[in-house]
PDB file of N, CA and C in Angstrom:
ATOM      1  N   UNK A   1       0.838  -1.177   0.000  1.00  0.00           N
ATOM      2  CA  UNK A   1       0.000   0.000   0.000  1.00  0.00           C
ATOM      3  C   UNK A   1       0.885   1.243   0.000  1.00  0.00           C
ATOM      4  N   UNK A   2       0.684   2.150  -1.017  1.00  0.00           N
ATOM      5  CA  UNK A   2       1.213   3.402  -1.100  1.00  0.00           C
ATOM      6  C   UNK A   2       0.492   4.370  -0.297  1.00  0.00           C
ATOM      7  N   UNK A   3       1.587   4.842   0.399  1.00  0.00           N
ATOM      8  CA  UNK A   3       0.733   6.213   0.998  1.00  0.00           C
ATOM      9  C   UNK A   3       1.756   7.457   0.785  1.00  0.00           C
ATOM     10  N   UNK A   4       0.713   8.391   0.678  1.00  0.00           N
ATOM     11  CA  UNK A   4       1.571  10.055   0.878  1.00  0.00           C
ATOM     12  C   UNK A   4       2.484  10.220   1.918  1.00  0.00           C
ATOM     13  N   UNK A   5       3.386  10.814   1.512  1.00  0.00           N
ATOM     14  CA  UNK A   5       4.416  11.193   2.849  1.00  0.00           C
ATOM     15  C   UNK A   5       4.503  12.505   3.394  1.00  0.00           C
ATOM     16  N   UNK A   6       3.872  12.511   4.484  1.00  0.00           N
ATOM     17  CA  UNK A   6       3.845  13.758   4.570  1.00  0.00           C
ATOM     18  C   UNK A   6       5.043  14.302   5.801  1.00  0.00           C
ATOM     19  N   UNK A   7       6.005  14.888   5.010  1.00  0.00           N
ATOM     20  CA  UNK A   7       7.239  15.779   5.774  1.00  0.00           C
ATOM     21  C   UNK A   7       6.773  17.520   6.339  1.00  0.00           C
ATOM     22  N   UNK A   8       7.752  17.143   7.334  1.00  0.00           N
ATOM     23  CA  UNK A   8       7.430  18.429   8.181  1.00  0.00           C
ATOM     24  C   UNK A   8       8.738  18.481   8.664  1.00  0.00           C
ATOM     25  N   UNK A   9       9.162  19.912   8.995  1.00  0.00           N
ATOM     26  CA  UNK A   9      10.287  20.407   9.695  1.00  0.00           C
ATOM     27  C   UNK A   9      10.337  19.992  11.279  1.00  0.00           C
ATOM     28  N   UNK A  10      11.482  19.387  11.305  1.00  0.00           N
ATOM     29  CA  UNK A  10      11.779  19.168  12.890  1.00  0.00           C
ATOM     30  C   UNK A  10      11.878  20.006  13.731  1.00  0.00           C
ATOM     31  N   UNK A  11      11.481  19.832  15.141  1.00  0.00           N
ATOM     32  CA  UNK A  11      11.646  21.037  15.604  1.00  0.00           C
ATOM     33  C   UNK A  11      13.070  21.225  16.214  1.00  0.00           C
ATOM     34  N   UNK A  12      14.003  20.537  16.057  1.00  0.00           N
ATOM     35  CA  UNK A  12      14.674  20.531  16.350  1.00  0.00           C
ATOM     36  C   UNK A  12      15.779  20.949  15.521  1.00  0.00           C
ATOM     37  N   UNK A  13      15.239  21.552  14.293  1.00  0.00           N
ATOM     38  CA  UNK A  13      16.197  22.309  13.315  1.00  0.00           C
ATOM     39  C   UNK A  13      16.376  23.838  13.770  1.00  0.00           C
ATOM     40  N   UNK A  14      17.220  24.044  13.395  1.00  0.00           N
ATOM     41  CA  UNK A  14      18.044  25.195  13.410  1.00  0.00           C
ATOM     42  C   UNK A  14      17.338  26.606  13.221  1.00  0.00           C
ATOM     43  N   UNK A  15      17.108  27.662  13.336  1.00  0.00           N
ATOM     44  CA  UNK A  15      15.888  28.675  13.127  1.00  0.00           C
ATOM     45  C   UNK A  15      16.813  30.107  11.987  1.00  0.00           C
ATOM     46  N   UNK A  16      16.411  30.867  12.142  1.00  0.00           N
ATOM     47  CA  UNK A  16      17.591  31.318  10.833  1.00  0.00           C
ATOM     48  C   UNK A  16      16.732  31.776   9.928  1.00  0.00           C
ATOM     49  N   UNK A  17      17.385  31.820   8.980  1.00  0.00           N
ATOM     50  CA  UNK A  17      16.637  31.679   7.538  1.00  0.00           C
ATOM     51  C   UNK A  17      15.944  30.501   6.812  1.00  0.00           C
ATOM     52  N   UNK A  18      16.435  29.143   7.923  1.00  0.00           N
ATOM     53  CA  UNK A  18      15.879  28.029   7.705  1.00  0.00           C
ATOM     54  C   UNK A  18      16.593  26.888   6.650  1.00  0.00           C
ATOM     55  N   UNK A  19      18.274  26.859   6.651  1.00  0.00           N
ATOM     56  CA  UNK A  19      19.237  26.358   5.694  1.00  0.00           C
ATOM     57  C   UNK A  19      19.445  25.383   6.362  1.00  0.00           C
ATOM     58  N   UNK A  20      19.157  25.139   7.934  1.00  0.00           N
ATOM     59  CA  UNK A  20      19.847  23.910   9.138  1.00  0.00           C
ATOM     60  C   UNK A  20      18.367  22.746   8.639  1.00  0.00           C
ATOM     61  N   UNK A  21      17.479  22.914   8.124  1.00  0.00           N
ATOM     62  CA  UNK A  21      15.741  22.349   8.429  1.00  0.00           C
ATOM     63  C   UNK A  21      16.243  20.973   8.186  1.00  0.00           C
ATOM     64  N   UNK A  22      15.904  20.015   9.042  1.00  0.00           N
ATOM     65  CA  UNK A  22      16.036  18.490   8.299  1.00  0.00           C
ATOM     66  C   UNK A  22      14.376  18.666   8.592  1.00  0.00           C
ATOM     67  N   UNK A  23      13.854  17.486   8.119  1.00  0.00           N
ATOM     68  CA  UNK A  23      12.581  16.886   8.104  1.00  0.00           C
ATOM     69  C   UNK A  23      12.025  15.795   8.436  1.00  0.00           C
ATOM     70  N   UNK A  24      10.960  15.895   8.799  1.00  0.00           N
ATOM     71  CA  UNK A  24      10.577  14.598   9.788  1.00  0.00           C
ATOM     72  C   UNK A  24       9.233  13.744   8.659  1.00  0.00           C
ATOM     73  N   UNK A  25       9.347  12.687   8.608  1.00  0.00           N
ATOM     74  CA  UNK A  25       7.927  11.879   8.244  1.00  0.00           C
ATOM     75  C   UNK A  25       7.433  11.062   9.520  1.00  0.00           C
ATOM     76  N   UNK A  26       6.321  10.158   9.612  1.00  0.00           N
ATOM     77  CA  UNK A  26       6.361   9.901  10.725  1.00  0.00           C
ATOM     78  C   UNK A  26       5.489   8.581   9.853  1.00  0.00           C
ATOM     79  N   UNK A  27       5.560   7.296  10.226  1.00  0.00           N
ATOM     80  CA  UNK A  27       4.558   5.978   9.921  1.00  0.00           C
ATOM     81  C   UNK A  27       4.511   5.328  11.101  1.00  0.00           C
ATOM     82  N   UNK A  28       3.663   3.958  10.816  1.00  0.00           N
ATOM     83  CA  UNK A  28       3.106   3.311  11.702  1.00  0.00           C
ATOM     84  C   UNK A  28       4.497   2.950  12.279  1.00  0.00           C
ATOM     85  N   UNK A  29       5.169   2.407  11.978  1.00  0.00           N
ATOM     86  CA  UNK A  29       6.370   1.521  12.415  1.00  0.00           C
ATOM     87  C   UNK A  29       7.346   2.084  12.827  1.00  0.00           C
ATOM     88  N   UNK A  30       7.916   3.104  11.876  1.00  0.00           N
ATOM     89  CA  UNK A  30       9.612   4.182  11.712  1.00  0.00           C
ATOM     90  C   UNK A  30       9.454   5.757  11.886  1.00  0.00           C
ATOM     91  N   UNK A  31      10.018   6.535  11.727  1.00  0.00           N
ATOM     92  CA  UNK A  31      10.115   7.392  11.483  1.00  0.00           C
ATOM     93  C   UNK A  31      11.673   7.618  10.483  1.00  0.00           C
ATOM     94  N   UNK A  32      10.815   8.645   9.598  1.00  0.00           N
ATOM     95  CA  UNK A  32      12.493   8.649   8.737  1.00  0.00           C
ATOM     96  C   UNK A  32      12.713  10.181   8.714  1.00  0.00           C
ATOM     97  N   UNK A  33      13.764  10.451   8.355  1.00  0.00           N
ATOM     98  CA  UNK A  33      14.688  12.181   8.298  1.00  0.00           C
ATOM     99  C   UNK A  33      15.185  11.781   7.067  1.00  0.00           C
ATOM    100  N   UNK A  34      15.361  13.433   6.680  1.00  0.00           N
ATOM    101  CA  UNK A  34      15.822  14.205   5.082  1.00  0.00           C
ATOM    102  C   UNK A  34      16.549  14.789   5.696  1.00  0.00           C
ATOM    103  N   UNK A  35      17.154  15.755   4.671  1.00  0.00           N
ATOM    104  CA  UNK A  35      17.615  16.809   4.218  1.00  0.00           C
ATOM    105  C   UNK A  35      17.410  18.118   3.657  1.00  0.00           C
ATOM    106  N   UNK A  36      16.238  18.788   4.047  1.00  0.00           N
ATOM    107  CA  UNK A  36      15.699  19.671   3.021  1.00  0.00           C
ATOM    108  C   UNK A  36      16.049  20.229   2.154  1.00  0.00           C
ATOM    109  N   UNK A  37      17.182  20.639   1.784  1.00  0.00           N
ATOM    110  CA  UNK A  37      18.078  21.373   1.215  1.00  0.00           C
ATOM    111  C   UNK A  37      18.347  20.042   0.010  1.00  0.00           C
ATOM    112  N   UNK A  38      18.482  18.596   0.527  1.00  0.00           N
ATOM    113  CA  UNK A  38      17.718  17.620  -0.750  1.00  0.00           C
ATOM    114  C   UNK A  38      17.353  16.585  -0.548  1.00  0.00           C
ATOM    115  N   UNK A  39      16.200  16.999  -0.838  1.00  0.00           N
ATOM    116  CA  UNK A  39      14.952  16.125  -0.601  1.00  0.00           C
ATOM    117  C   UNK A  39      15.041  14.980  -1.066  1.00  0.00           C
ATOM    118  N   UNK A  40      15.546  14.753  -2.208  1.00  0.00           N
ATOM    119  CA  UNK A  40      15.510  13.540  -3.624  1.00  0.00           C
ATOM    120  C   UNK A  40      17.084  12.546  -3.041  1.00  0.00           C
ATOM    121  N   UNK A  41      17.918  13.427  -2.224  1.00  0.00           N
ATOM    122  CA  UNK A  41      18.741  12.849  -1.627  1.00  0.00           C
ATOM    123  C   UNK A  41      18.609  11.385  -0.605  1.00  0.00           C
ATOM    124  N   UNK A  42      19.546  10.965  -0.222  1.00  0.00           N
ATOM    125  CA  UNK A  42      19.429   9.758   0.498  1.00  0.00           C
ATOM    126  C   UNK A  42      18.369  10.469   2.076  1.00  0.00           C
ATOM    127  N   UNK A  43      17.647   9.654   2.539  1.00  0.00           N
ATOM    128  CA  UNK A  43      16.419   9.485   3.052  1.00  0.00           C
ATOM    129  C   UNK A  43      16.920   8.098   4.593  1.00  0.00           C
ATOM    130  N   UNK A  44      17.039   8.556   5.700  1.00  0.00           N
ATOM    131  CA  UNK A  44      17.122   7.596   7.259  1.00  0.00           C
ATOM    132  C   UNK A  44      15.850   7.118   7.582  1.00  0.00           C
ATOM    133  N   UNK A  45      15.709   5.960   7.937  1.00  0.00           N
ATOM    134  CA  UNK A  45      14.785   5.332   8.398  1.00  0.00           C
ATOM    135  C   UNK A  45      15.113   4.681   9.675  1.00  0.00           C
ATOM    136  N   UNK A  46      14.176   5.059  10.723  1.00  0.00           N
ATOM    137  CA  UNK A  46      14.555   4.457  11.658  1.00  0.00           C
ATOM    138  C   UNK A  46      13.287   3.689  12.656  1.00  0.00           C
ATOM    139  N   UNK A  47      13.671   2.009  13.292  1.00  0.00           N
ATOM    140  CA  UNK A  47      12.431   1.977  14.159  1.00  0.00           C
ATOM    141  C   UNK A  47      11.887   2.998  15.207  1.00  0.00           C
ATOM    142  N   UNK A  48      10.867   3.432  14.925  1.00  0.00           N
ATOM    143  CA  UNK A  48      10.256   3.971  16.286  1.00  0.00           C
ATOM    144  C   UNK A  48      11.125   4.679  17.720  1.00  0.00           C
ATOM    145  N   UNK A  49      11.314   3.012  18.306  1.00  0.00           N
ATOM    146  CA  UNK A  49      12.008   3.510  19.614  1.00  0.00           C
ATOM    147  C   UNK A  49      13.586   3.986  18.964  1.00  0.00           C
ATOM    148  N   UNK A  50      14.122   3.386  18.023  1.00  0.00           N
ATOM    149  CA  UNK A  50      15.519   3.820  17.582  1.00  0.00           C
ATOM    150  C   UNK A  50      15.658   4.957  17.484  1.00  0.00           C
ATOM    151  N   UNK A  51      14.599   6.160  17.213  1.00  0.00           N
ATOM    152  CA  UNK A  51      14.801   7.251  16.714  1.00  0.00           C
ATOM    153  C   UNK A  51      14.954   8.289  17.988  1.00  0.00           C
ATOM    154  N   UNK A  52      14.414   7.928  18.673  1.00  0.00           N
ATOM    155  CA  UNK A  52      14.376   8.565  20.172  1.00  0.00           C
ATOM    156  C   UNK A  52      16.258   8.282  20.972  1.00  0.00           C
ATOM    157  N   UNK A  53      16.503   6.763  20.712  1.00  0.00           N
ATOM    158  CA  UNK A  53      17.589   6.851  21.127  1.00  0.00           C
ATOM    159  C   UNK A  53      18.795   7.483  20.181  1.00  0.00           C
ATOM    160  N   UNK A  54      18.586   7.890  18.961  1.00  0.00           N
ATOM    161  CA  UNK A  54      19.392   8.385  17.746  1.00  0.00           C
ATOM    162  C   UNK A  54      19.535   9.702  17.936  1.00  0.00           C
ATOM    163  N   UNK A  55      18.954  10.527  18.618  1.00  0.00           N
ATOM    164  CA  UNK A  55      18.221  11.938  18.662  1.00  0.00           C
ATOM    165  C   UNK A  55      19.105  12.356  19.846  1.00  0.00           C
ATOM    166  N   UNK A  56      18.532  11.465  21.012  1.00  0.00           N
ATOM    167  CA  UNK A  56      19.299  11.539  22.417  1.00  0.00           C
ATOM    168  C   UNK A  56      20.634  11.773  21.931  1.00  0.00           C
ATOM    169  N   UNK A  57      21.272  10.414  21.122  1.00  0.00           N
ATOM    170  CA  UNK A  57      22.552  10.713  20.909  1.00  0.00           C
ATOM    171  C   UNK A  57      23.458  12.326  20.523  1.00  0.00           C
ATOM    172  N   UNK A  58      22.528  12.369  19.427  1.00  0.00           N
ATOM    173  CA  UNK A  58      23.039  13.688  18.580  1.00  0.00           C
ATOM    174  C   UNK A  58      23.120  14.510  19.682  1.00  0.00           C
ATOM    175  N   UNK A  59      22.177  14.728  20.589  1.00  0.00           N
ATOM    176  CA  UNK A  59      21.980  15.926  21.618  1.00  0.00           C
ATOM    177  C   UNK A  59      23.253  16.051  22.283  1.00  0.00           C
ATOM    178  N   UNK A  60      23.872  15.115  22.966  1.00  0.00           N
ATOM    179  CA  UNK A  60      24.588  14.795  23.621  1.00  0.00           C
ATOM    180  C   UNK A  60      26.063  14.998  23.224  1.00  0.00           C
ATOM    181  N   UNK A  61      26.140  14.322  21.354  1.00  0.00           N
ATOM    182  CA  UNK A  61      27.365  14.893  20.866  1.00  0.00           C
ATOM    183  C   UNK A  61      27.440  16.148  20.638  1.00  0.00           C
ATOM    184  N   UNK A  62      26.685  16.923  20.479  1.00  0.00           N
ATOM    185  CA  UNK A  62      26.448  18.221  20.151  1.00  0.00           C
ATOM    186  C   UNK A  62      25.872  19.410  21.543  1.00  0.00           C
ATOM    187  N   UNK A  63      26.411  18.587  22.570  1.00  0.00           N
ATOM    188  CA  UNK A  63      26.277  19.098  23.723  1.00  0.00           C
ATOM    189  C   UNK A  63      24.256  19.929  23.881  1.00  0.00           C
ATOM    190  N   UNK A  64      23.930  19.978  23.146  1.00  0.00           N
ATOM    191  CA  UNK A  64      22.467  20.083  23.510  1.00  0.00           C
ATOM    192  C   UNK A  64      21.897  20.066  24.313  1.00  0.00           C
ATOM    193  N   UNK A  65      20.351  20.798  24.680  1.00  0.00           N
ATOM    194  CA  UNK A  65      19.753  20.327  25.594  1.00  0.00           C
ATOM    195  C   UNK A  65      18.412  19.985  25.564  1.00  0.00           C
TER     196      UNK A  65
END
């Protein structure tokens, strides 16, 4: 079954002029991230709970909060 994908800006992108934006899709199972800047580019997929611990990570390397 094909479905629409519908992307939205993370909120966790960068604010600005809006050049940092990755993008979020969201499905039953994964969630996957872009690139906005290119879209048609390679595309992350991740399970569900993986994405939460993938995120944590980044925060952490990137001293975040």
């Amino acid at each position: 079954m094909n479905q629409a994908i519908r992307w939205r800006k993370s909120s966790y992108s960068g604010g600005g002029d809006g050049n940092t934006c990755v993008e979020v899709a969201d499905f039953d199972t994964h969630i996957a991230i872009r690139d906005s800047k290119a879209p048609a580019r390679a595309t992350l997929a991740f399970p569900a709970g993986s994405f939460i611990l993938f995120v944590e990570a980044l925060k952490t390397a990137t001293g975040a909060q």
